[in-house]
C-alpha atoms as a PDB file:
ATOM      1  CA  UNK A   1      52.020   0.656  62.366  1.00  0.00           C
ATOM      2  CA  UNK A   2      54.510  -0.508  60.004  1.00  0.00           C
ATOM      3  CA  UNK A   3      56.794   2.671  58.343  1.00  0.00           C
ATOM      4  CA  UNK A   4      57.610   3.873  55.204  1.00  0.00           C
ATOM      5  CA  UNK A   5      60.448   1.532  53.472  1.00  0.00           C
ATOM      6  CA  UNK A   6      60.021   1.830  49.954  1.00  0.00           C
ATOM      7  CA  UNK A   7      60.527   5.305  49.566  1.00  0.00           C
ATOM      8  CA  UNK A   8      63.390   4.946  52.010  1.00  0.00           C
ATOM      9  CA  UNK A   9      67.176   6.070  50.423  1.00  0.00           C
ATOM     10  CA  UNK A  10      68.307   2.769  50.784  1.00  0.00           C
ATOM     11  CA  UNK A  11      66.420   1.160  48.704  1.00  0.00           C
ATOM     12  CA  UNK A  12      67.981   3.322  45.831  1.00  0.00           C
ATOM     13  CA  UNK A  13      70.726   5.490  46.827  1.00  0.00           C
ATOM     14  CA  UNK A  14      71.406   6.970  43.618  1.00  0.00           C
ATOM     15  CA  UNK A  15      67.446   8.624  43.745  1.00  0.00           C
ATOM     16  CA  UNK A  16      64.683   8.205  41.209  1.00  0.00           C
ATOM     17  CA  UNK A  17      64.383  10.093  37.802  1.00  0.00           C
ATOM     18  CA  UNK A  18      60.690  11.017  37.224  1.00  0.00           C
ATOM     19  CA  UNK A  19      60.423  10.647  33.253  1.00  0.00           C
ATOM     20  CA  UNK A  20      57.781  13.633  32.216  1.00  0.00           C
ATOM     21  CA  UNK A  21      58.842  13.148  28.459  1.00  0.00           C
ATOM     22  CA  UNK A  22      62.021  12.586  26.514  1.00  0.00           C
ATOM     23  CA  UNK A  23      64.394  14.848  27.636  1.00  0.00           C
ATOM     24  CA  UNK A  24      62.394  16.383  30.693  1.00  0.00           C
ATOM     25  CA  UNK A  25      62.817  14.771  34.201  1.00  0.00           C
ATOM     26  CA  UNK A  26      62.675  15.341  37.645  1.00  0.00           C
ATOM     27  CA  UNK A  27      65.386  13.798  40.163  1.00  0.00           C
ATOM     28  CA  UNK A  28      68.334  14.842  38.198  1.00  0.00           C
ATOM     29  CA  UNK A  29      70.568  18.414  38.475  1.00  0.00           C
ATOM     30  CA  UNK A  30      68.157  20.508  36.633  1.00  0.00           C
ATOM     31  CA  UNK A  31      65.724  23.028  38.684  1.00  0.00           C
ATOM     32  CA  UNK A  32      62.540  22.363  36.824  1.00  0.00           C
ATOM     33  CA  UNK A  33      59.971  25.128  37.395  1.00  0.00           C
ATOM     34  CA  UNK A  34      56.538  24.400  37.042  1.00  0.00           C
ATOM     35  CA  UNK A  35      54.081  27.154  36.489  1.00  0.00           C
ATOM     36  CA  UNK A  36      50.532  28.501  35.636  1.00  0.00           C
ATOM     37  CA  UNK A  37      46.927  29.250  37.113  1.00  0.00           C
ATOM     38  CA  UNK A  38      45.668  27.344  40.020  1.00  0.00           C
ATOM     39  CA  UNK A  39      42.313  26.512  37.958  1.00  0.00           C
ATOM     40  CA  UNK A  40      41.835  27.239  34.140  1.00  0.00           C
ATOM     41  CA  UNK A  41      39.277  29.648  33.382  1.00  0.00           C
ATOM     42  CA  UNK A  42      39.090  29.634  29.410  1.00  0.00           C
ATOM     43  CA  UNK A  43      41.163  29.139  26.311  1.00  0.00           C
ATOM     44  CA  UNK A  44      42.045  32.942  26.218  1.00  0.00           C
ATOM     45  CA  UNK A  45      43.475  32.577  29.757  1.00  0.00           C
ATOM     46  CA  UNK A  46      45.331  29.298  29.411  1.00  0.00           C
ATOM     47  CA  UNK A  47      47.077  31.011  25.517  1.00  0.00           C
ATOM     48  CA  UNK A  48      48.180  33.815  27.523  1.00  0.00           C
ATOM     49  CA  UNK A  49      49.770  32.096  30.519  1.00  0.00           C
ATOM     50  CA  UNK A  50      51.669  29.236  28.428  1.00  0.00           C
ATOM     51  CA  UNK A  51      53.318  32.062  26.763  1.00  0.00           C
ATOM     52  CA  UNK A  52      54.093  33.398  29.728  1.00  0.00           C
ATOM     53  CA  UNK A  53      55.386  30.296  30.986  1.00  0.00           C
ATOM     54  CA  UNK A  54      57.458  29.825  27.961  1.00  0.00           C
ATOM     55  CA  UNK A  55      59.196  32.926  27.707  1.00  0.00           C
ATOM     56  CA  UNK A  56      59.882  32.652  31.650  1.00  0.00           C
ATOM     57  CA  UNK A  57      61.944  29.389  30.762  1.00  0.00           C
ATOM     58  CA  UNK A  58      59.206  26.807  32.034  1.00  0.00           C
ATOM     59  CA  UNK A  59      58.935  23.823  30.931  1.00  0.00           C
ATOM     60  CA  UNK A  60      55.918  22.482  32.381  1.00  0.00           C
ATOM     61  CA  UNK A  61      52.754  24.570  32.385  1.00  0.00           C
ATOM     62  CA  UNK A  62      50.070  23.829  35.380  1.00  0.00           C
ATOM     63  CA  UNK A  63      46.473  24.528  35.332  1.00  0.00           C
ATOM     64  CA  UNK A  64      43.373  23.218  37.625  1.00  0.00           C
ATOM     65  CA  UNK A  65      40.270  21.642  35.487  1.00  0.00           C
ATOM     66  CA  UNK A  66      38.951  19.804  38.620  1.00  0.00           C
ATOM     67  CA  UNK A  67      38.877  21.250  41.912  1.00  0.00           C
ATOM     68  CA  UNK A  68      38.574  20.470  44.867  1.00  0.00           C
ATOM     69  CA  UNK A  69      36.976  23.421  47.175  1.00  0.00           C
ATOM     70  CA  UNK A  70      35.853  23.641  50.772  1.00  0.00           C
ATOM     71  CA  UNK A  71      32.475  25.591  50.033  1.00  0.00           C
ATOM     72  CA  UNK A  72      29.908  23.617  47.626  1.00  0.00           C
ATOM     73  CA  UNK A  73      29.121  26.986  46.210  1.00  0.00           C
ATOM     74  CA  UNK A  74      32.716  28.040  44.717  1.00  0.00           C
ATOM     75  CA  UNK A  75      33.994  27.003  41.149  1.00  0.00           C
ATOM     76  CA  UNK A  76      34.622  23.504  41.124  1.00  0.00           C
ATOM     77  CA  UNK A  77      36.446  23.663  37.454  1.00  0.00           C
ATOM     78  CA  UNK A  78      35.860  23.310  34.381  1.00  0.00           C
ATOM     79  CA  UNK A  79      36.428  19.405  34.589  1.00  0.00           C
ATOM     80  CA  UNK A  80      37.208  17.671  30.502  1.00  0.00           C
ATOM     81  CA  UNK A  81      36.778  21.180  28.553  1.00  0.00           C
ATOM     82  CA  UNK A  82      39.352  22.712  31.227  1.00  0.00           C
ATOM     83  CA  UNK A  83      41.880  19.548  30.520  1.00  0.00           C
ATOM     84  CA  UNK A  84      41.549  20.504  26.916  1.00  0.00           C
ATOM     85  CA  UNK A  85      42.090  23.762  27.002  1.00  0.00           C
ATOM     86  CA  UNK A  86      45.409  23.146  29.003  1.00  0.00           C
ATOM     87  CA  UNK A  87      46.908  20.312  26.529  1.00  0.00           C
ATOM     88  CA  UNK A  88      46.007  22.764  23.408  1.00  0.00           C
ATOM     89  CA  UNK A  89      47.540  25.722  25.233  1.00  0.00           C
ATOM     90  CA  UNK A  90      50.424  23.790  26.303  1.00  0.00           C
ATOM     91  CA  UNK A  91      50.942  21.764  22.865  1.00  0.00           C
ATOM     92  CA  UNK A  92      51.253  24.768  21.280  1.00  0.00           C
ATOM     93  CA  UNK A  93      54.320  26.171  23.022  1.00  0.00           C
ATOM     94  CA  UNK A  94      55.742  22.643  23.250  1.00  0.00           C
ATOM     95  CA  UNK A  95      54.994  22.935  27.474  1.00  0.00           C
ATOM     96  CA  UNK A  96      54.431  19.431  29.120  1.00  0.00           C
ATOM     97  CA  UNK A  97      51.493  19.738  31.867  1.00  0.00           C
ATOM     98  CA  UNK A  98      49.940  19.266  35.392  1.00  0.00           C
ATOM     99  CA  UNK A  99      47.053  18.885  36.907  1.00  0.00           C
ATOM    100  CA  UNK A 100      44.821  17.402  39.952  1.00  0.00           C
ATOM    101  CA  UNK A 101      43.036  14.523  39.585  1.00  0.00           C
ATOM    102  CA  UNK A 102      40.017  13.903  41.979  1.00  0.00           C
ATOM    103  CA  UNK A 103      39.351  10.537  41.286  1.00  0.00           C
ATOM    104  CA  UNK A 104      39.888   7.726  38.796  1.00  0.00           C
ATOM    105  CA  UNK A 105      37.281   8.134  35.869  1.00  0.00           C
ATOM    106  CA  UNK A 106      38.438  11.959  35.747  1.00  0.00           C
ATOM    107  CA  UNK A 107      39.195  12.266  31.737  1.00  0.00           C
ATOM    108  CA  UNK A 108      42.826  13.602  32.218  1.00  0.00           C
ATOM    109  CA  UNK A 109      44.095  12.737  28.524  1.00  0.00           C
ATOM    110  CA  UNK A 110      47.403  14.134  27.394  1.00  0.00           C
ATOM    111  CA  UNK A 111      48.128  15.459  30.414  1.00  0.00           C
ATOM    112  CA  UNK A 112      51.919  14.882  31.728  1.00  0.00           C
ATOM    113  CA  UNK A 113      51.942  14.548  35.437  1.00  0.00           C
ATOM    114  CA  UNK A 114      49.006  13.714  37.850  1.00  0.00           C
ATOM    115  CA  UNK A 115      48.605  15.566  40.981  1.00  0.00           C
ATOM    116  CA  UNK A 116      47.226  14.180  43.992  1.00  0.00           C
ATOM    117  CA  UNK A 117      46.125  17.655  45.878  1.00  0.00           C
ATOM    118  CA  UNK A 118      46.607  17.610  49.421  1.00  0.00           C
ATOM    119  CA  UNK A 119      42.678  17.390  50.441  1.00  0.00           C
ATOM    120  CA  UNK A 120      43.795  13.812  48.869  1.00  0.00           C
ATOM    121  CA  UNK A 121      46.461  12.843  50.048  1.00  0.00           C
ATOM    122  CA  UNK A 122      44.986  10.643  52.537  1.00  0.00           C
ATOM    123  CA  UNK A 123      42.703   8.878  49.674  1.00  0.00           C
ATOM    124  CA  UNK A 124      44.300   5.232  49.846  1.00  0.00           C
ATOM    125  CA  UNK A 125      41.450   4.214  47.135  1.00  0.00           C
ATOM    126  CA  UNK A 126      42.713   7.163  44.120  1.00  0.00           C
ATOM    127  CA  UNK A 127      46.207   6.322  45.002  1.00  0.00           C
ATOM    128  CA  UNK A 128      46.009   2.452  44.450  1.00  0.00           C
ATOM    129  CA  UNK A 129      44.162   3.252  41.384  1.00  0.00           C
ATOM    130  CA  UNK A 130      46.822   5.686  40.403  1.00  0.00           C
ATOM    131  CA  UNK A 131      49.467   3.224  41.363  1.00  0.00           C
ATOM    132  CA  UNK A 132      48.091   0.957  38.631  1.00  0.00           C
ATOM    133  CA  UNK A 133      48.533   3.703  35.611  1.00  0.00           C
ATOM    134  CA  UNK A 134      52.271   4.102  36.235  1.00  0.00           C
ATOM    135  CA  UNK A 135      52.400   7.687  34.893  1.00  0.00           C
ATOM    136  CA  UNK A 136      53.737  10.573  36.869  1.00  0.00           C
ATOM    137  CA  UNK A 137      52.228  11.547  40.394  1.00  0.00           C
ATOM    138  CA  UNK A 138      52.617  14.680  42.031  1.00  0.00           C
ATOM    139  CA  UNK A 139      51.960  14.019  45.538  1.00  0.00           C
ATOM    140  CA  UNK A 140      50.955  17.025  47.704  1.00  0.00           C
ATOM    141  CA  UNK A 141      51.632  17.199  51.671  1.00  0.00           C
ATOM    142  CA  UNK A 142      48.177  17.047  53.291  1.00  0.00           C
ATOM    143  CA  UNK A 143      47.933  20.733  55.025  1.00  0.00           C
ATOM    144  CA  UNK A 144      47.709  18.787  58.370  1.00  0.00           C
ATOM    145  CA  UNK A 145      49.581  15.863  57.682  1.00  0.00           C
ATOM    146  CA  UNK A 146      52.661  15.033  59.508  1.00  0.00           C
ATOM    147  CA  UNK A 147      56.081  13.922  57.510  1.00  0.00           C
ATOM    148  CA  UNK A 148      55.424  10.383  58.192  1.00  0.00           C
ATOM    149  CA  UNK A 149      51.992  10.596  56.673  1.00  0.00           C
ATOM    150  CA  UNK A 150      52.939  12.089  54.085  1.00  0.00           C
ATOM    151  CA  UNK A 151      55.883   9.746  53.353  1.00  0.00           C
ATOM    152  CA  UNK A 152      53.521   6.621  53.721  1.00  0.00           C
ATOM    153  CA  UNK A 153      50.808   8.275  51.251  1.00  0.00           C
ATOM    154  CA  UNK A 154      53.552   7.803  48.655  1.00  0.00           C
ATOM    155  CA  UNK A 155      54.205   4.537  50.089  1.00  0.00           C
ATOM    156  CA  UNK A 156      50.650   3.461  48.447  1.00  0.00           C
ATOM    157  CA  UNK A 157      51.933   4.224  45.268  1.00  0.00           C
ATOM    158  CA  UNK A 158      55.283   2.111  45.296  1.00  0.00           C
ATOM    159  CA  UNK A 159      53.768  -0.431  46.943  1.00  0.00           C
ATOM    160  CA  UNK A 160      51.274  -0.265  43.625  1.00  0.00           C
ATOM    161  CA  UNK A 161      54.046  -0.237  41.206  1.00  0.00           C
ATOM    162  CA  UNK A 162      54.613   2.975  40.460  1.00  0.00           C
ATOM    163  CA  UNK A 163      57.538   4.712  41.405  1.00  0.00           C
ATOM    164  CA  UNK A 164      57.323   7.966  39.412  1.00  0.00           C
ATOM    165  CA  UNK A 165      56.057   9.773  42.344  1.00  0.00           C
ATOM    166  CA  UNK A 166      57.009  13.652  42.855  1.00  0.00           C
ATOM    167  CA  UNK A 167      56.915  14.485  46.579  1.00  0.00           C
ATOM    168  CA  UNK A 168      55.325  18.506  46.974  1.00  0.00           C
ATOM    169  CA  UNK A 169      55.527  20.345  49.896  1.00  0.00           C
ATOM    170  CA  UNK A 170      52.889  23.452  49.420  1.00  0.00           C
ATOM    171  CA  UNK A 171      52.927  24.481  53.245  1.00  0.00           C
ATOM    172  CA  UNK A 172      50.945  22.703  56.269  1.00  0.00           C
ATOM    173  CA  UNK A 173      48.213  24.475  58.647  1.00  0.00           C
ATOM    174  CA  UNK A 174      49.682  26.224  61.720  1.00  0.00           C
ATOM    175  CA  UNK A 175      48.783  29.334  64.129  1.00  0.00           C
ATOM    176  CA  UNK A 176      50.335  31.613  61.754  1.00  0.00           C
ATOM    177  CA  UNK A 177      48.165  34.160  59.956  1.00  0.00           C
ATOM    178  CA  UNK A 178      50.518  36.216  58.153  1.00  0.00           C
ATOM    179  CA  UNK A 179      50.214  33.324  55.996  1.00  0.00           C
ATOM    180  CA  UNK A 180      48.100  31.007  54.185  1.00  0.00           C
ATOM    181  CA  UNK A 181      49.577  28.240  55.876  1.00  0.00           C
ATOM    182  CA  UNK A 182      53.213  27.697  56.527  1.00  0.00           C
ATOM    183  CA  UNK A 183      56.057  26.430  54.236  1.00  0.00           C
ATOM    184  CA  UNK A 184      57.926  23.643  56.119  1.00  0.00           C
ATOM    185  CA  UNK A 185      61.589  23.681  54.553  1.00  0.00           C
ATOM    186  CA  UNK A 186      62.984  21.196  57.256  1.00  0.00           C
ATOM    187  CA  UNK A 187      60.572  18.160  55.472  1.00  0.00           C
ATOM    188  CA  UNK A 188      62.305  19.362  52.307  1.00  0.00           C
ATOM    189  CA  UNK A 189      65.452  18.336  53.460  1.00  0.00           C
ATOM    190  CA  UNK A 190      64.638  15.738  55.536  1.00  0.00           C
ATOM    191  CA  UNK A 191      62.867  13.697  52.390  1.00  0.00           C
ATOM    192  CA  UNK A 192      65.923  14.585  50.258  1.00  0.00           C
ATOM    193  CA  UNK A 193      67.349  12.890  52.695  1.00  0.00           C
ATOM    194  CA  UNK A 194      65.408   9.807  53.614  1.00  0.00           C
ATOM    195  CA  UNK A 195      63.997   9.102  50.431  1.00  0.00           C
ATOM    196  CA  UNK A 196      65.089   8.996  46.619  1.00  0.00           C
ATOM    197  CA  UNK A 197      62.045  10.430  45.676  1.00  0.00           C
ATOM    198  CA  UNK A 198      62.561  14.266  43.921  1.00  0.00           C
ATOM    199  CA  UNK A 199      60.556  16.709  46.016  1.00  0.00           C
ATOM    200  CA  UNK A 200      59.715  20.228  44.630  1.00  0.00           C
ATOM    201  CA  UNK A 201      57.948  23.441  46.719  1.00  0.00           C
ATOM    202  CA  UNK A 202      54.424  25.353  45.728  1.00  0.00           C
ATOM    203  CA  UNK A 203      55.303  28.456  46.680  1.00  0.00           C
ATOM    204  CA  UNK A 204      52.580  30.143  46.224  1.00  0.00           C
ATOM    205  CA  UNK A 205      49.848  28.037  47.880  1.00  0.00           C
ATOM    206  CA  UNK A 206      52.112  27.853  50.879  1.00  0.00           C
ATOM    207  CA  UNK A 207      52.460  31.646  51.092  1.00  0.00           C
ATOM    208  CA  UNK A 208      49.025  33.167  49.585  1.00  0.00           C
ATOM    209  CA  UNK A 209      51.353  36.200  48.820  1.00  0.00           C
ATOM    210  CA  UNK A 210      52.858  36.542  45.470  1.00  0.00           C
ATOM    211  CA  UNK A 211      55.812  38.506  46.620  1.00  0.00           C
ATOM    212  CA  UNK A 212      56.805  35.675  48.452  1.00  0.00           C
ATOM    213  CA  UNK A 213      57.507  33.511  45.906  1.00  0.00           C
ATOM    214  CA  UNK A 214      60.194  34.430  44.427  1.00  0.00           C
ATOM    215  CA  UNK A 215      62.163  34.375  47.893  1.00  0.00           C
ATOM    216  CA  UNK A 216      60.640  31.067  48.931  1.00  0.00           C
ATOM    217  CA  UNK A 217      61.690  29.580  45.711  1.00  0.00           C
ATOM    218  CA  UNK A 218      65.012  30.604  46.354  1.00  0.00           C
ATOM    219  CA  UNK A 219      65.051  29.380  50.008  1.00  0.00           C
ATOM    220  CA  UNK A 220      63.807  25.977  48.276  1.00  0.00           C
ATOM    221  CA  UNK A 221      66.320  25.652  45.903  1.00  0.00           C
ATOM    222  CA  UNK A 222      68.984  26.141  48.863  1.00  0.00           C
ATOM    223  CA  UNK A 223      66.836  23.095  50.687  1.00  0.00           C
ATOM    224  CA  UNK A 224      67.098  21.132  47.987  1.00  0.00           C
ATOM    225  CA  UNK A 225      63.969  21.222  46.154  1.00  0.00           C
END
């Protein structure tokens, strides 16, 4: 199997700037926080956390409208009338936004950065058509997936065109239980090191315990992230 080599550091030494919006990028100095509910409920719920977000200093405000969820039975999302609610929430307080795309015809209008969640991350077909849009991609680590893997899942998308790609580390599967899975800081700094892609850390899905995240955001920060 041929490597990753487009992502590699060599290829561009000085790293790649992920444009979200005039003035807002990721890949430079600034520690850009991204923030909100894993999956939008209503408009009530999206008002209150972009004003959350925005008084916390936030600039981009995340919500789920299509989701991905190992039992058929559990809220899937709220799909187009979620996405909506999210822009108009986020439009409102000037936030740019985030969210998972499932597959191509999702309607995902207005919204800033597309993330590829990590049940996906192995779905060459989404990420060639993604690699085709050039706009923002938010690439989760698949919660099994090894470095490599996930290095050559953002392969796909260079090898598309688009280089706007966010690398995410949000914590792979392991024997632990004290957590929901675990938070692996050494692929932080090893693809701050290999590639010149910007990486960032979900917290929160890595840990399942919100008084974790505060600490683990730190520890990413010192990483890198």
């Amino acid at each position: 199997m041929i490597g990753p080599s487009l992502v590699r550091r060599e290829r561009k030494p000085e790293g790649t700037r992920v444009e979200v919006r005039p003035g807002l990028a990721l890949g430079g100095r600034a520690f850009v926080v991204m923030a909100g509910p894993c999956a939008v409920e209503d408009g009530v719920q999206m008002a209150q956390a972009a004003a959350a977000v925005t008084q916390a200093g936030c600039p981009v405000l995340r919500g789920g409208a299509y989701k991905p969820r190992t039992s058929p039975y559990a809220f899937q999302g709220l799909g187009a009338a979620g996405v909506r609610m999210l822009v108009d929430a986020a439009a409102r307080h000037g936030l740019a936004t985030v969210s998972e795309i499932l597959e191509p015809a999702d309607e995902l209008d207005g919204v800033a950065i597309l993330q590829v969640g990590a049940r996906n991350m192995h779905n060459s077909s989404l990420l060639k058509a993604l690699a085709r849009q050039r706009r923002p991609v938010l690439l989760k680590r698949g919660l099994s997936a090894t470095f490599e893997e996930w290095l050559l899942a953002a392969e796909y998308l260079l090898a598309g065109g688009n280089d706007q790609v966010i690398l995410c580390e949000r914590g792979i599967r392991t024997f632990e239980t004290a957590t929901r899975n675990t938070l692996d800081l050494a692929s932080v700094v090893l693809a701050k090191q290999l590639t010149h892609l910007p990486v960032v850390v979900d917290p929160s899905h890595a840990s399942g315990r919100r008084e974790l995240v505060i600490p683990l955001s730190l520890a990413a920060a010192a990483a890198g992230a």
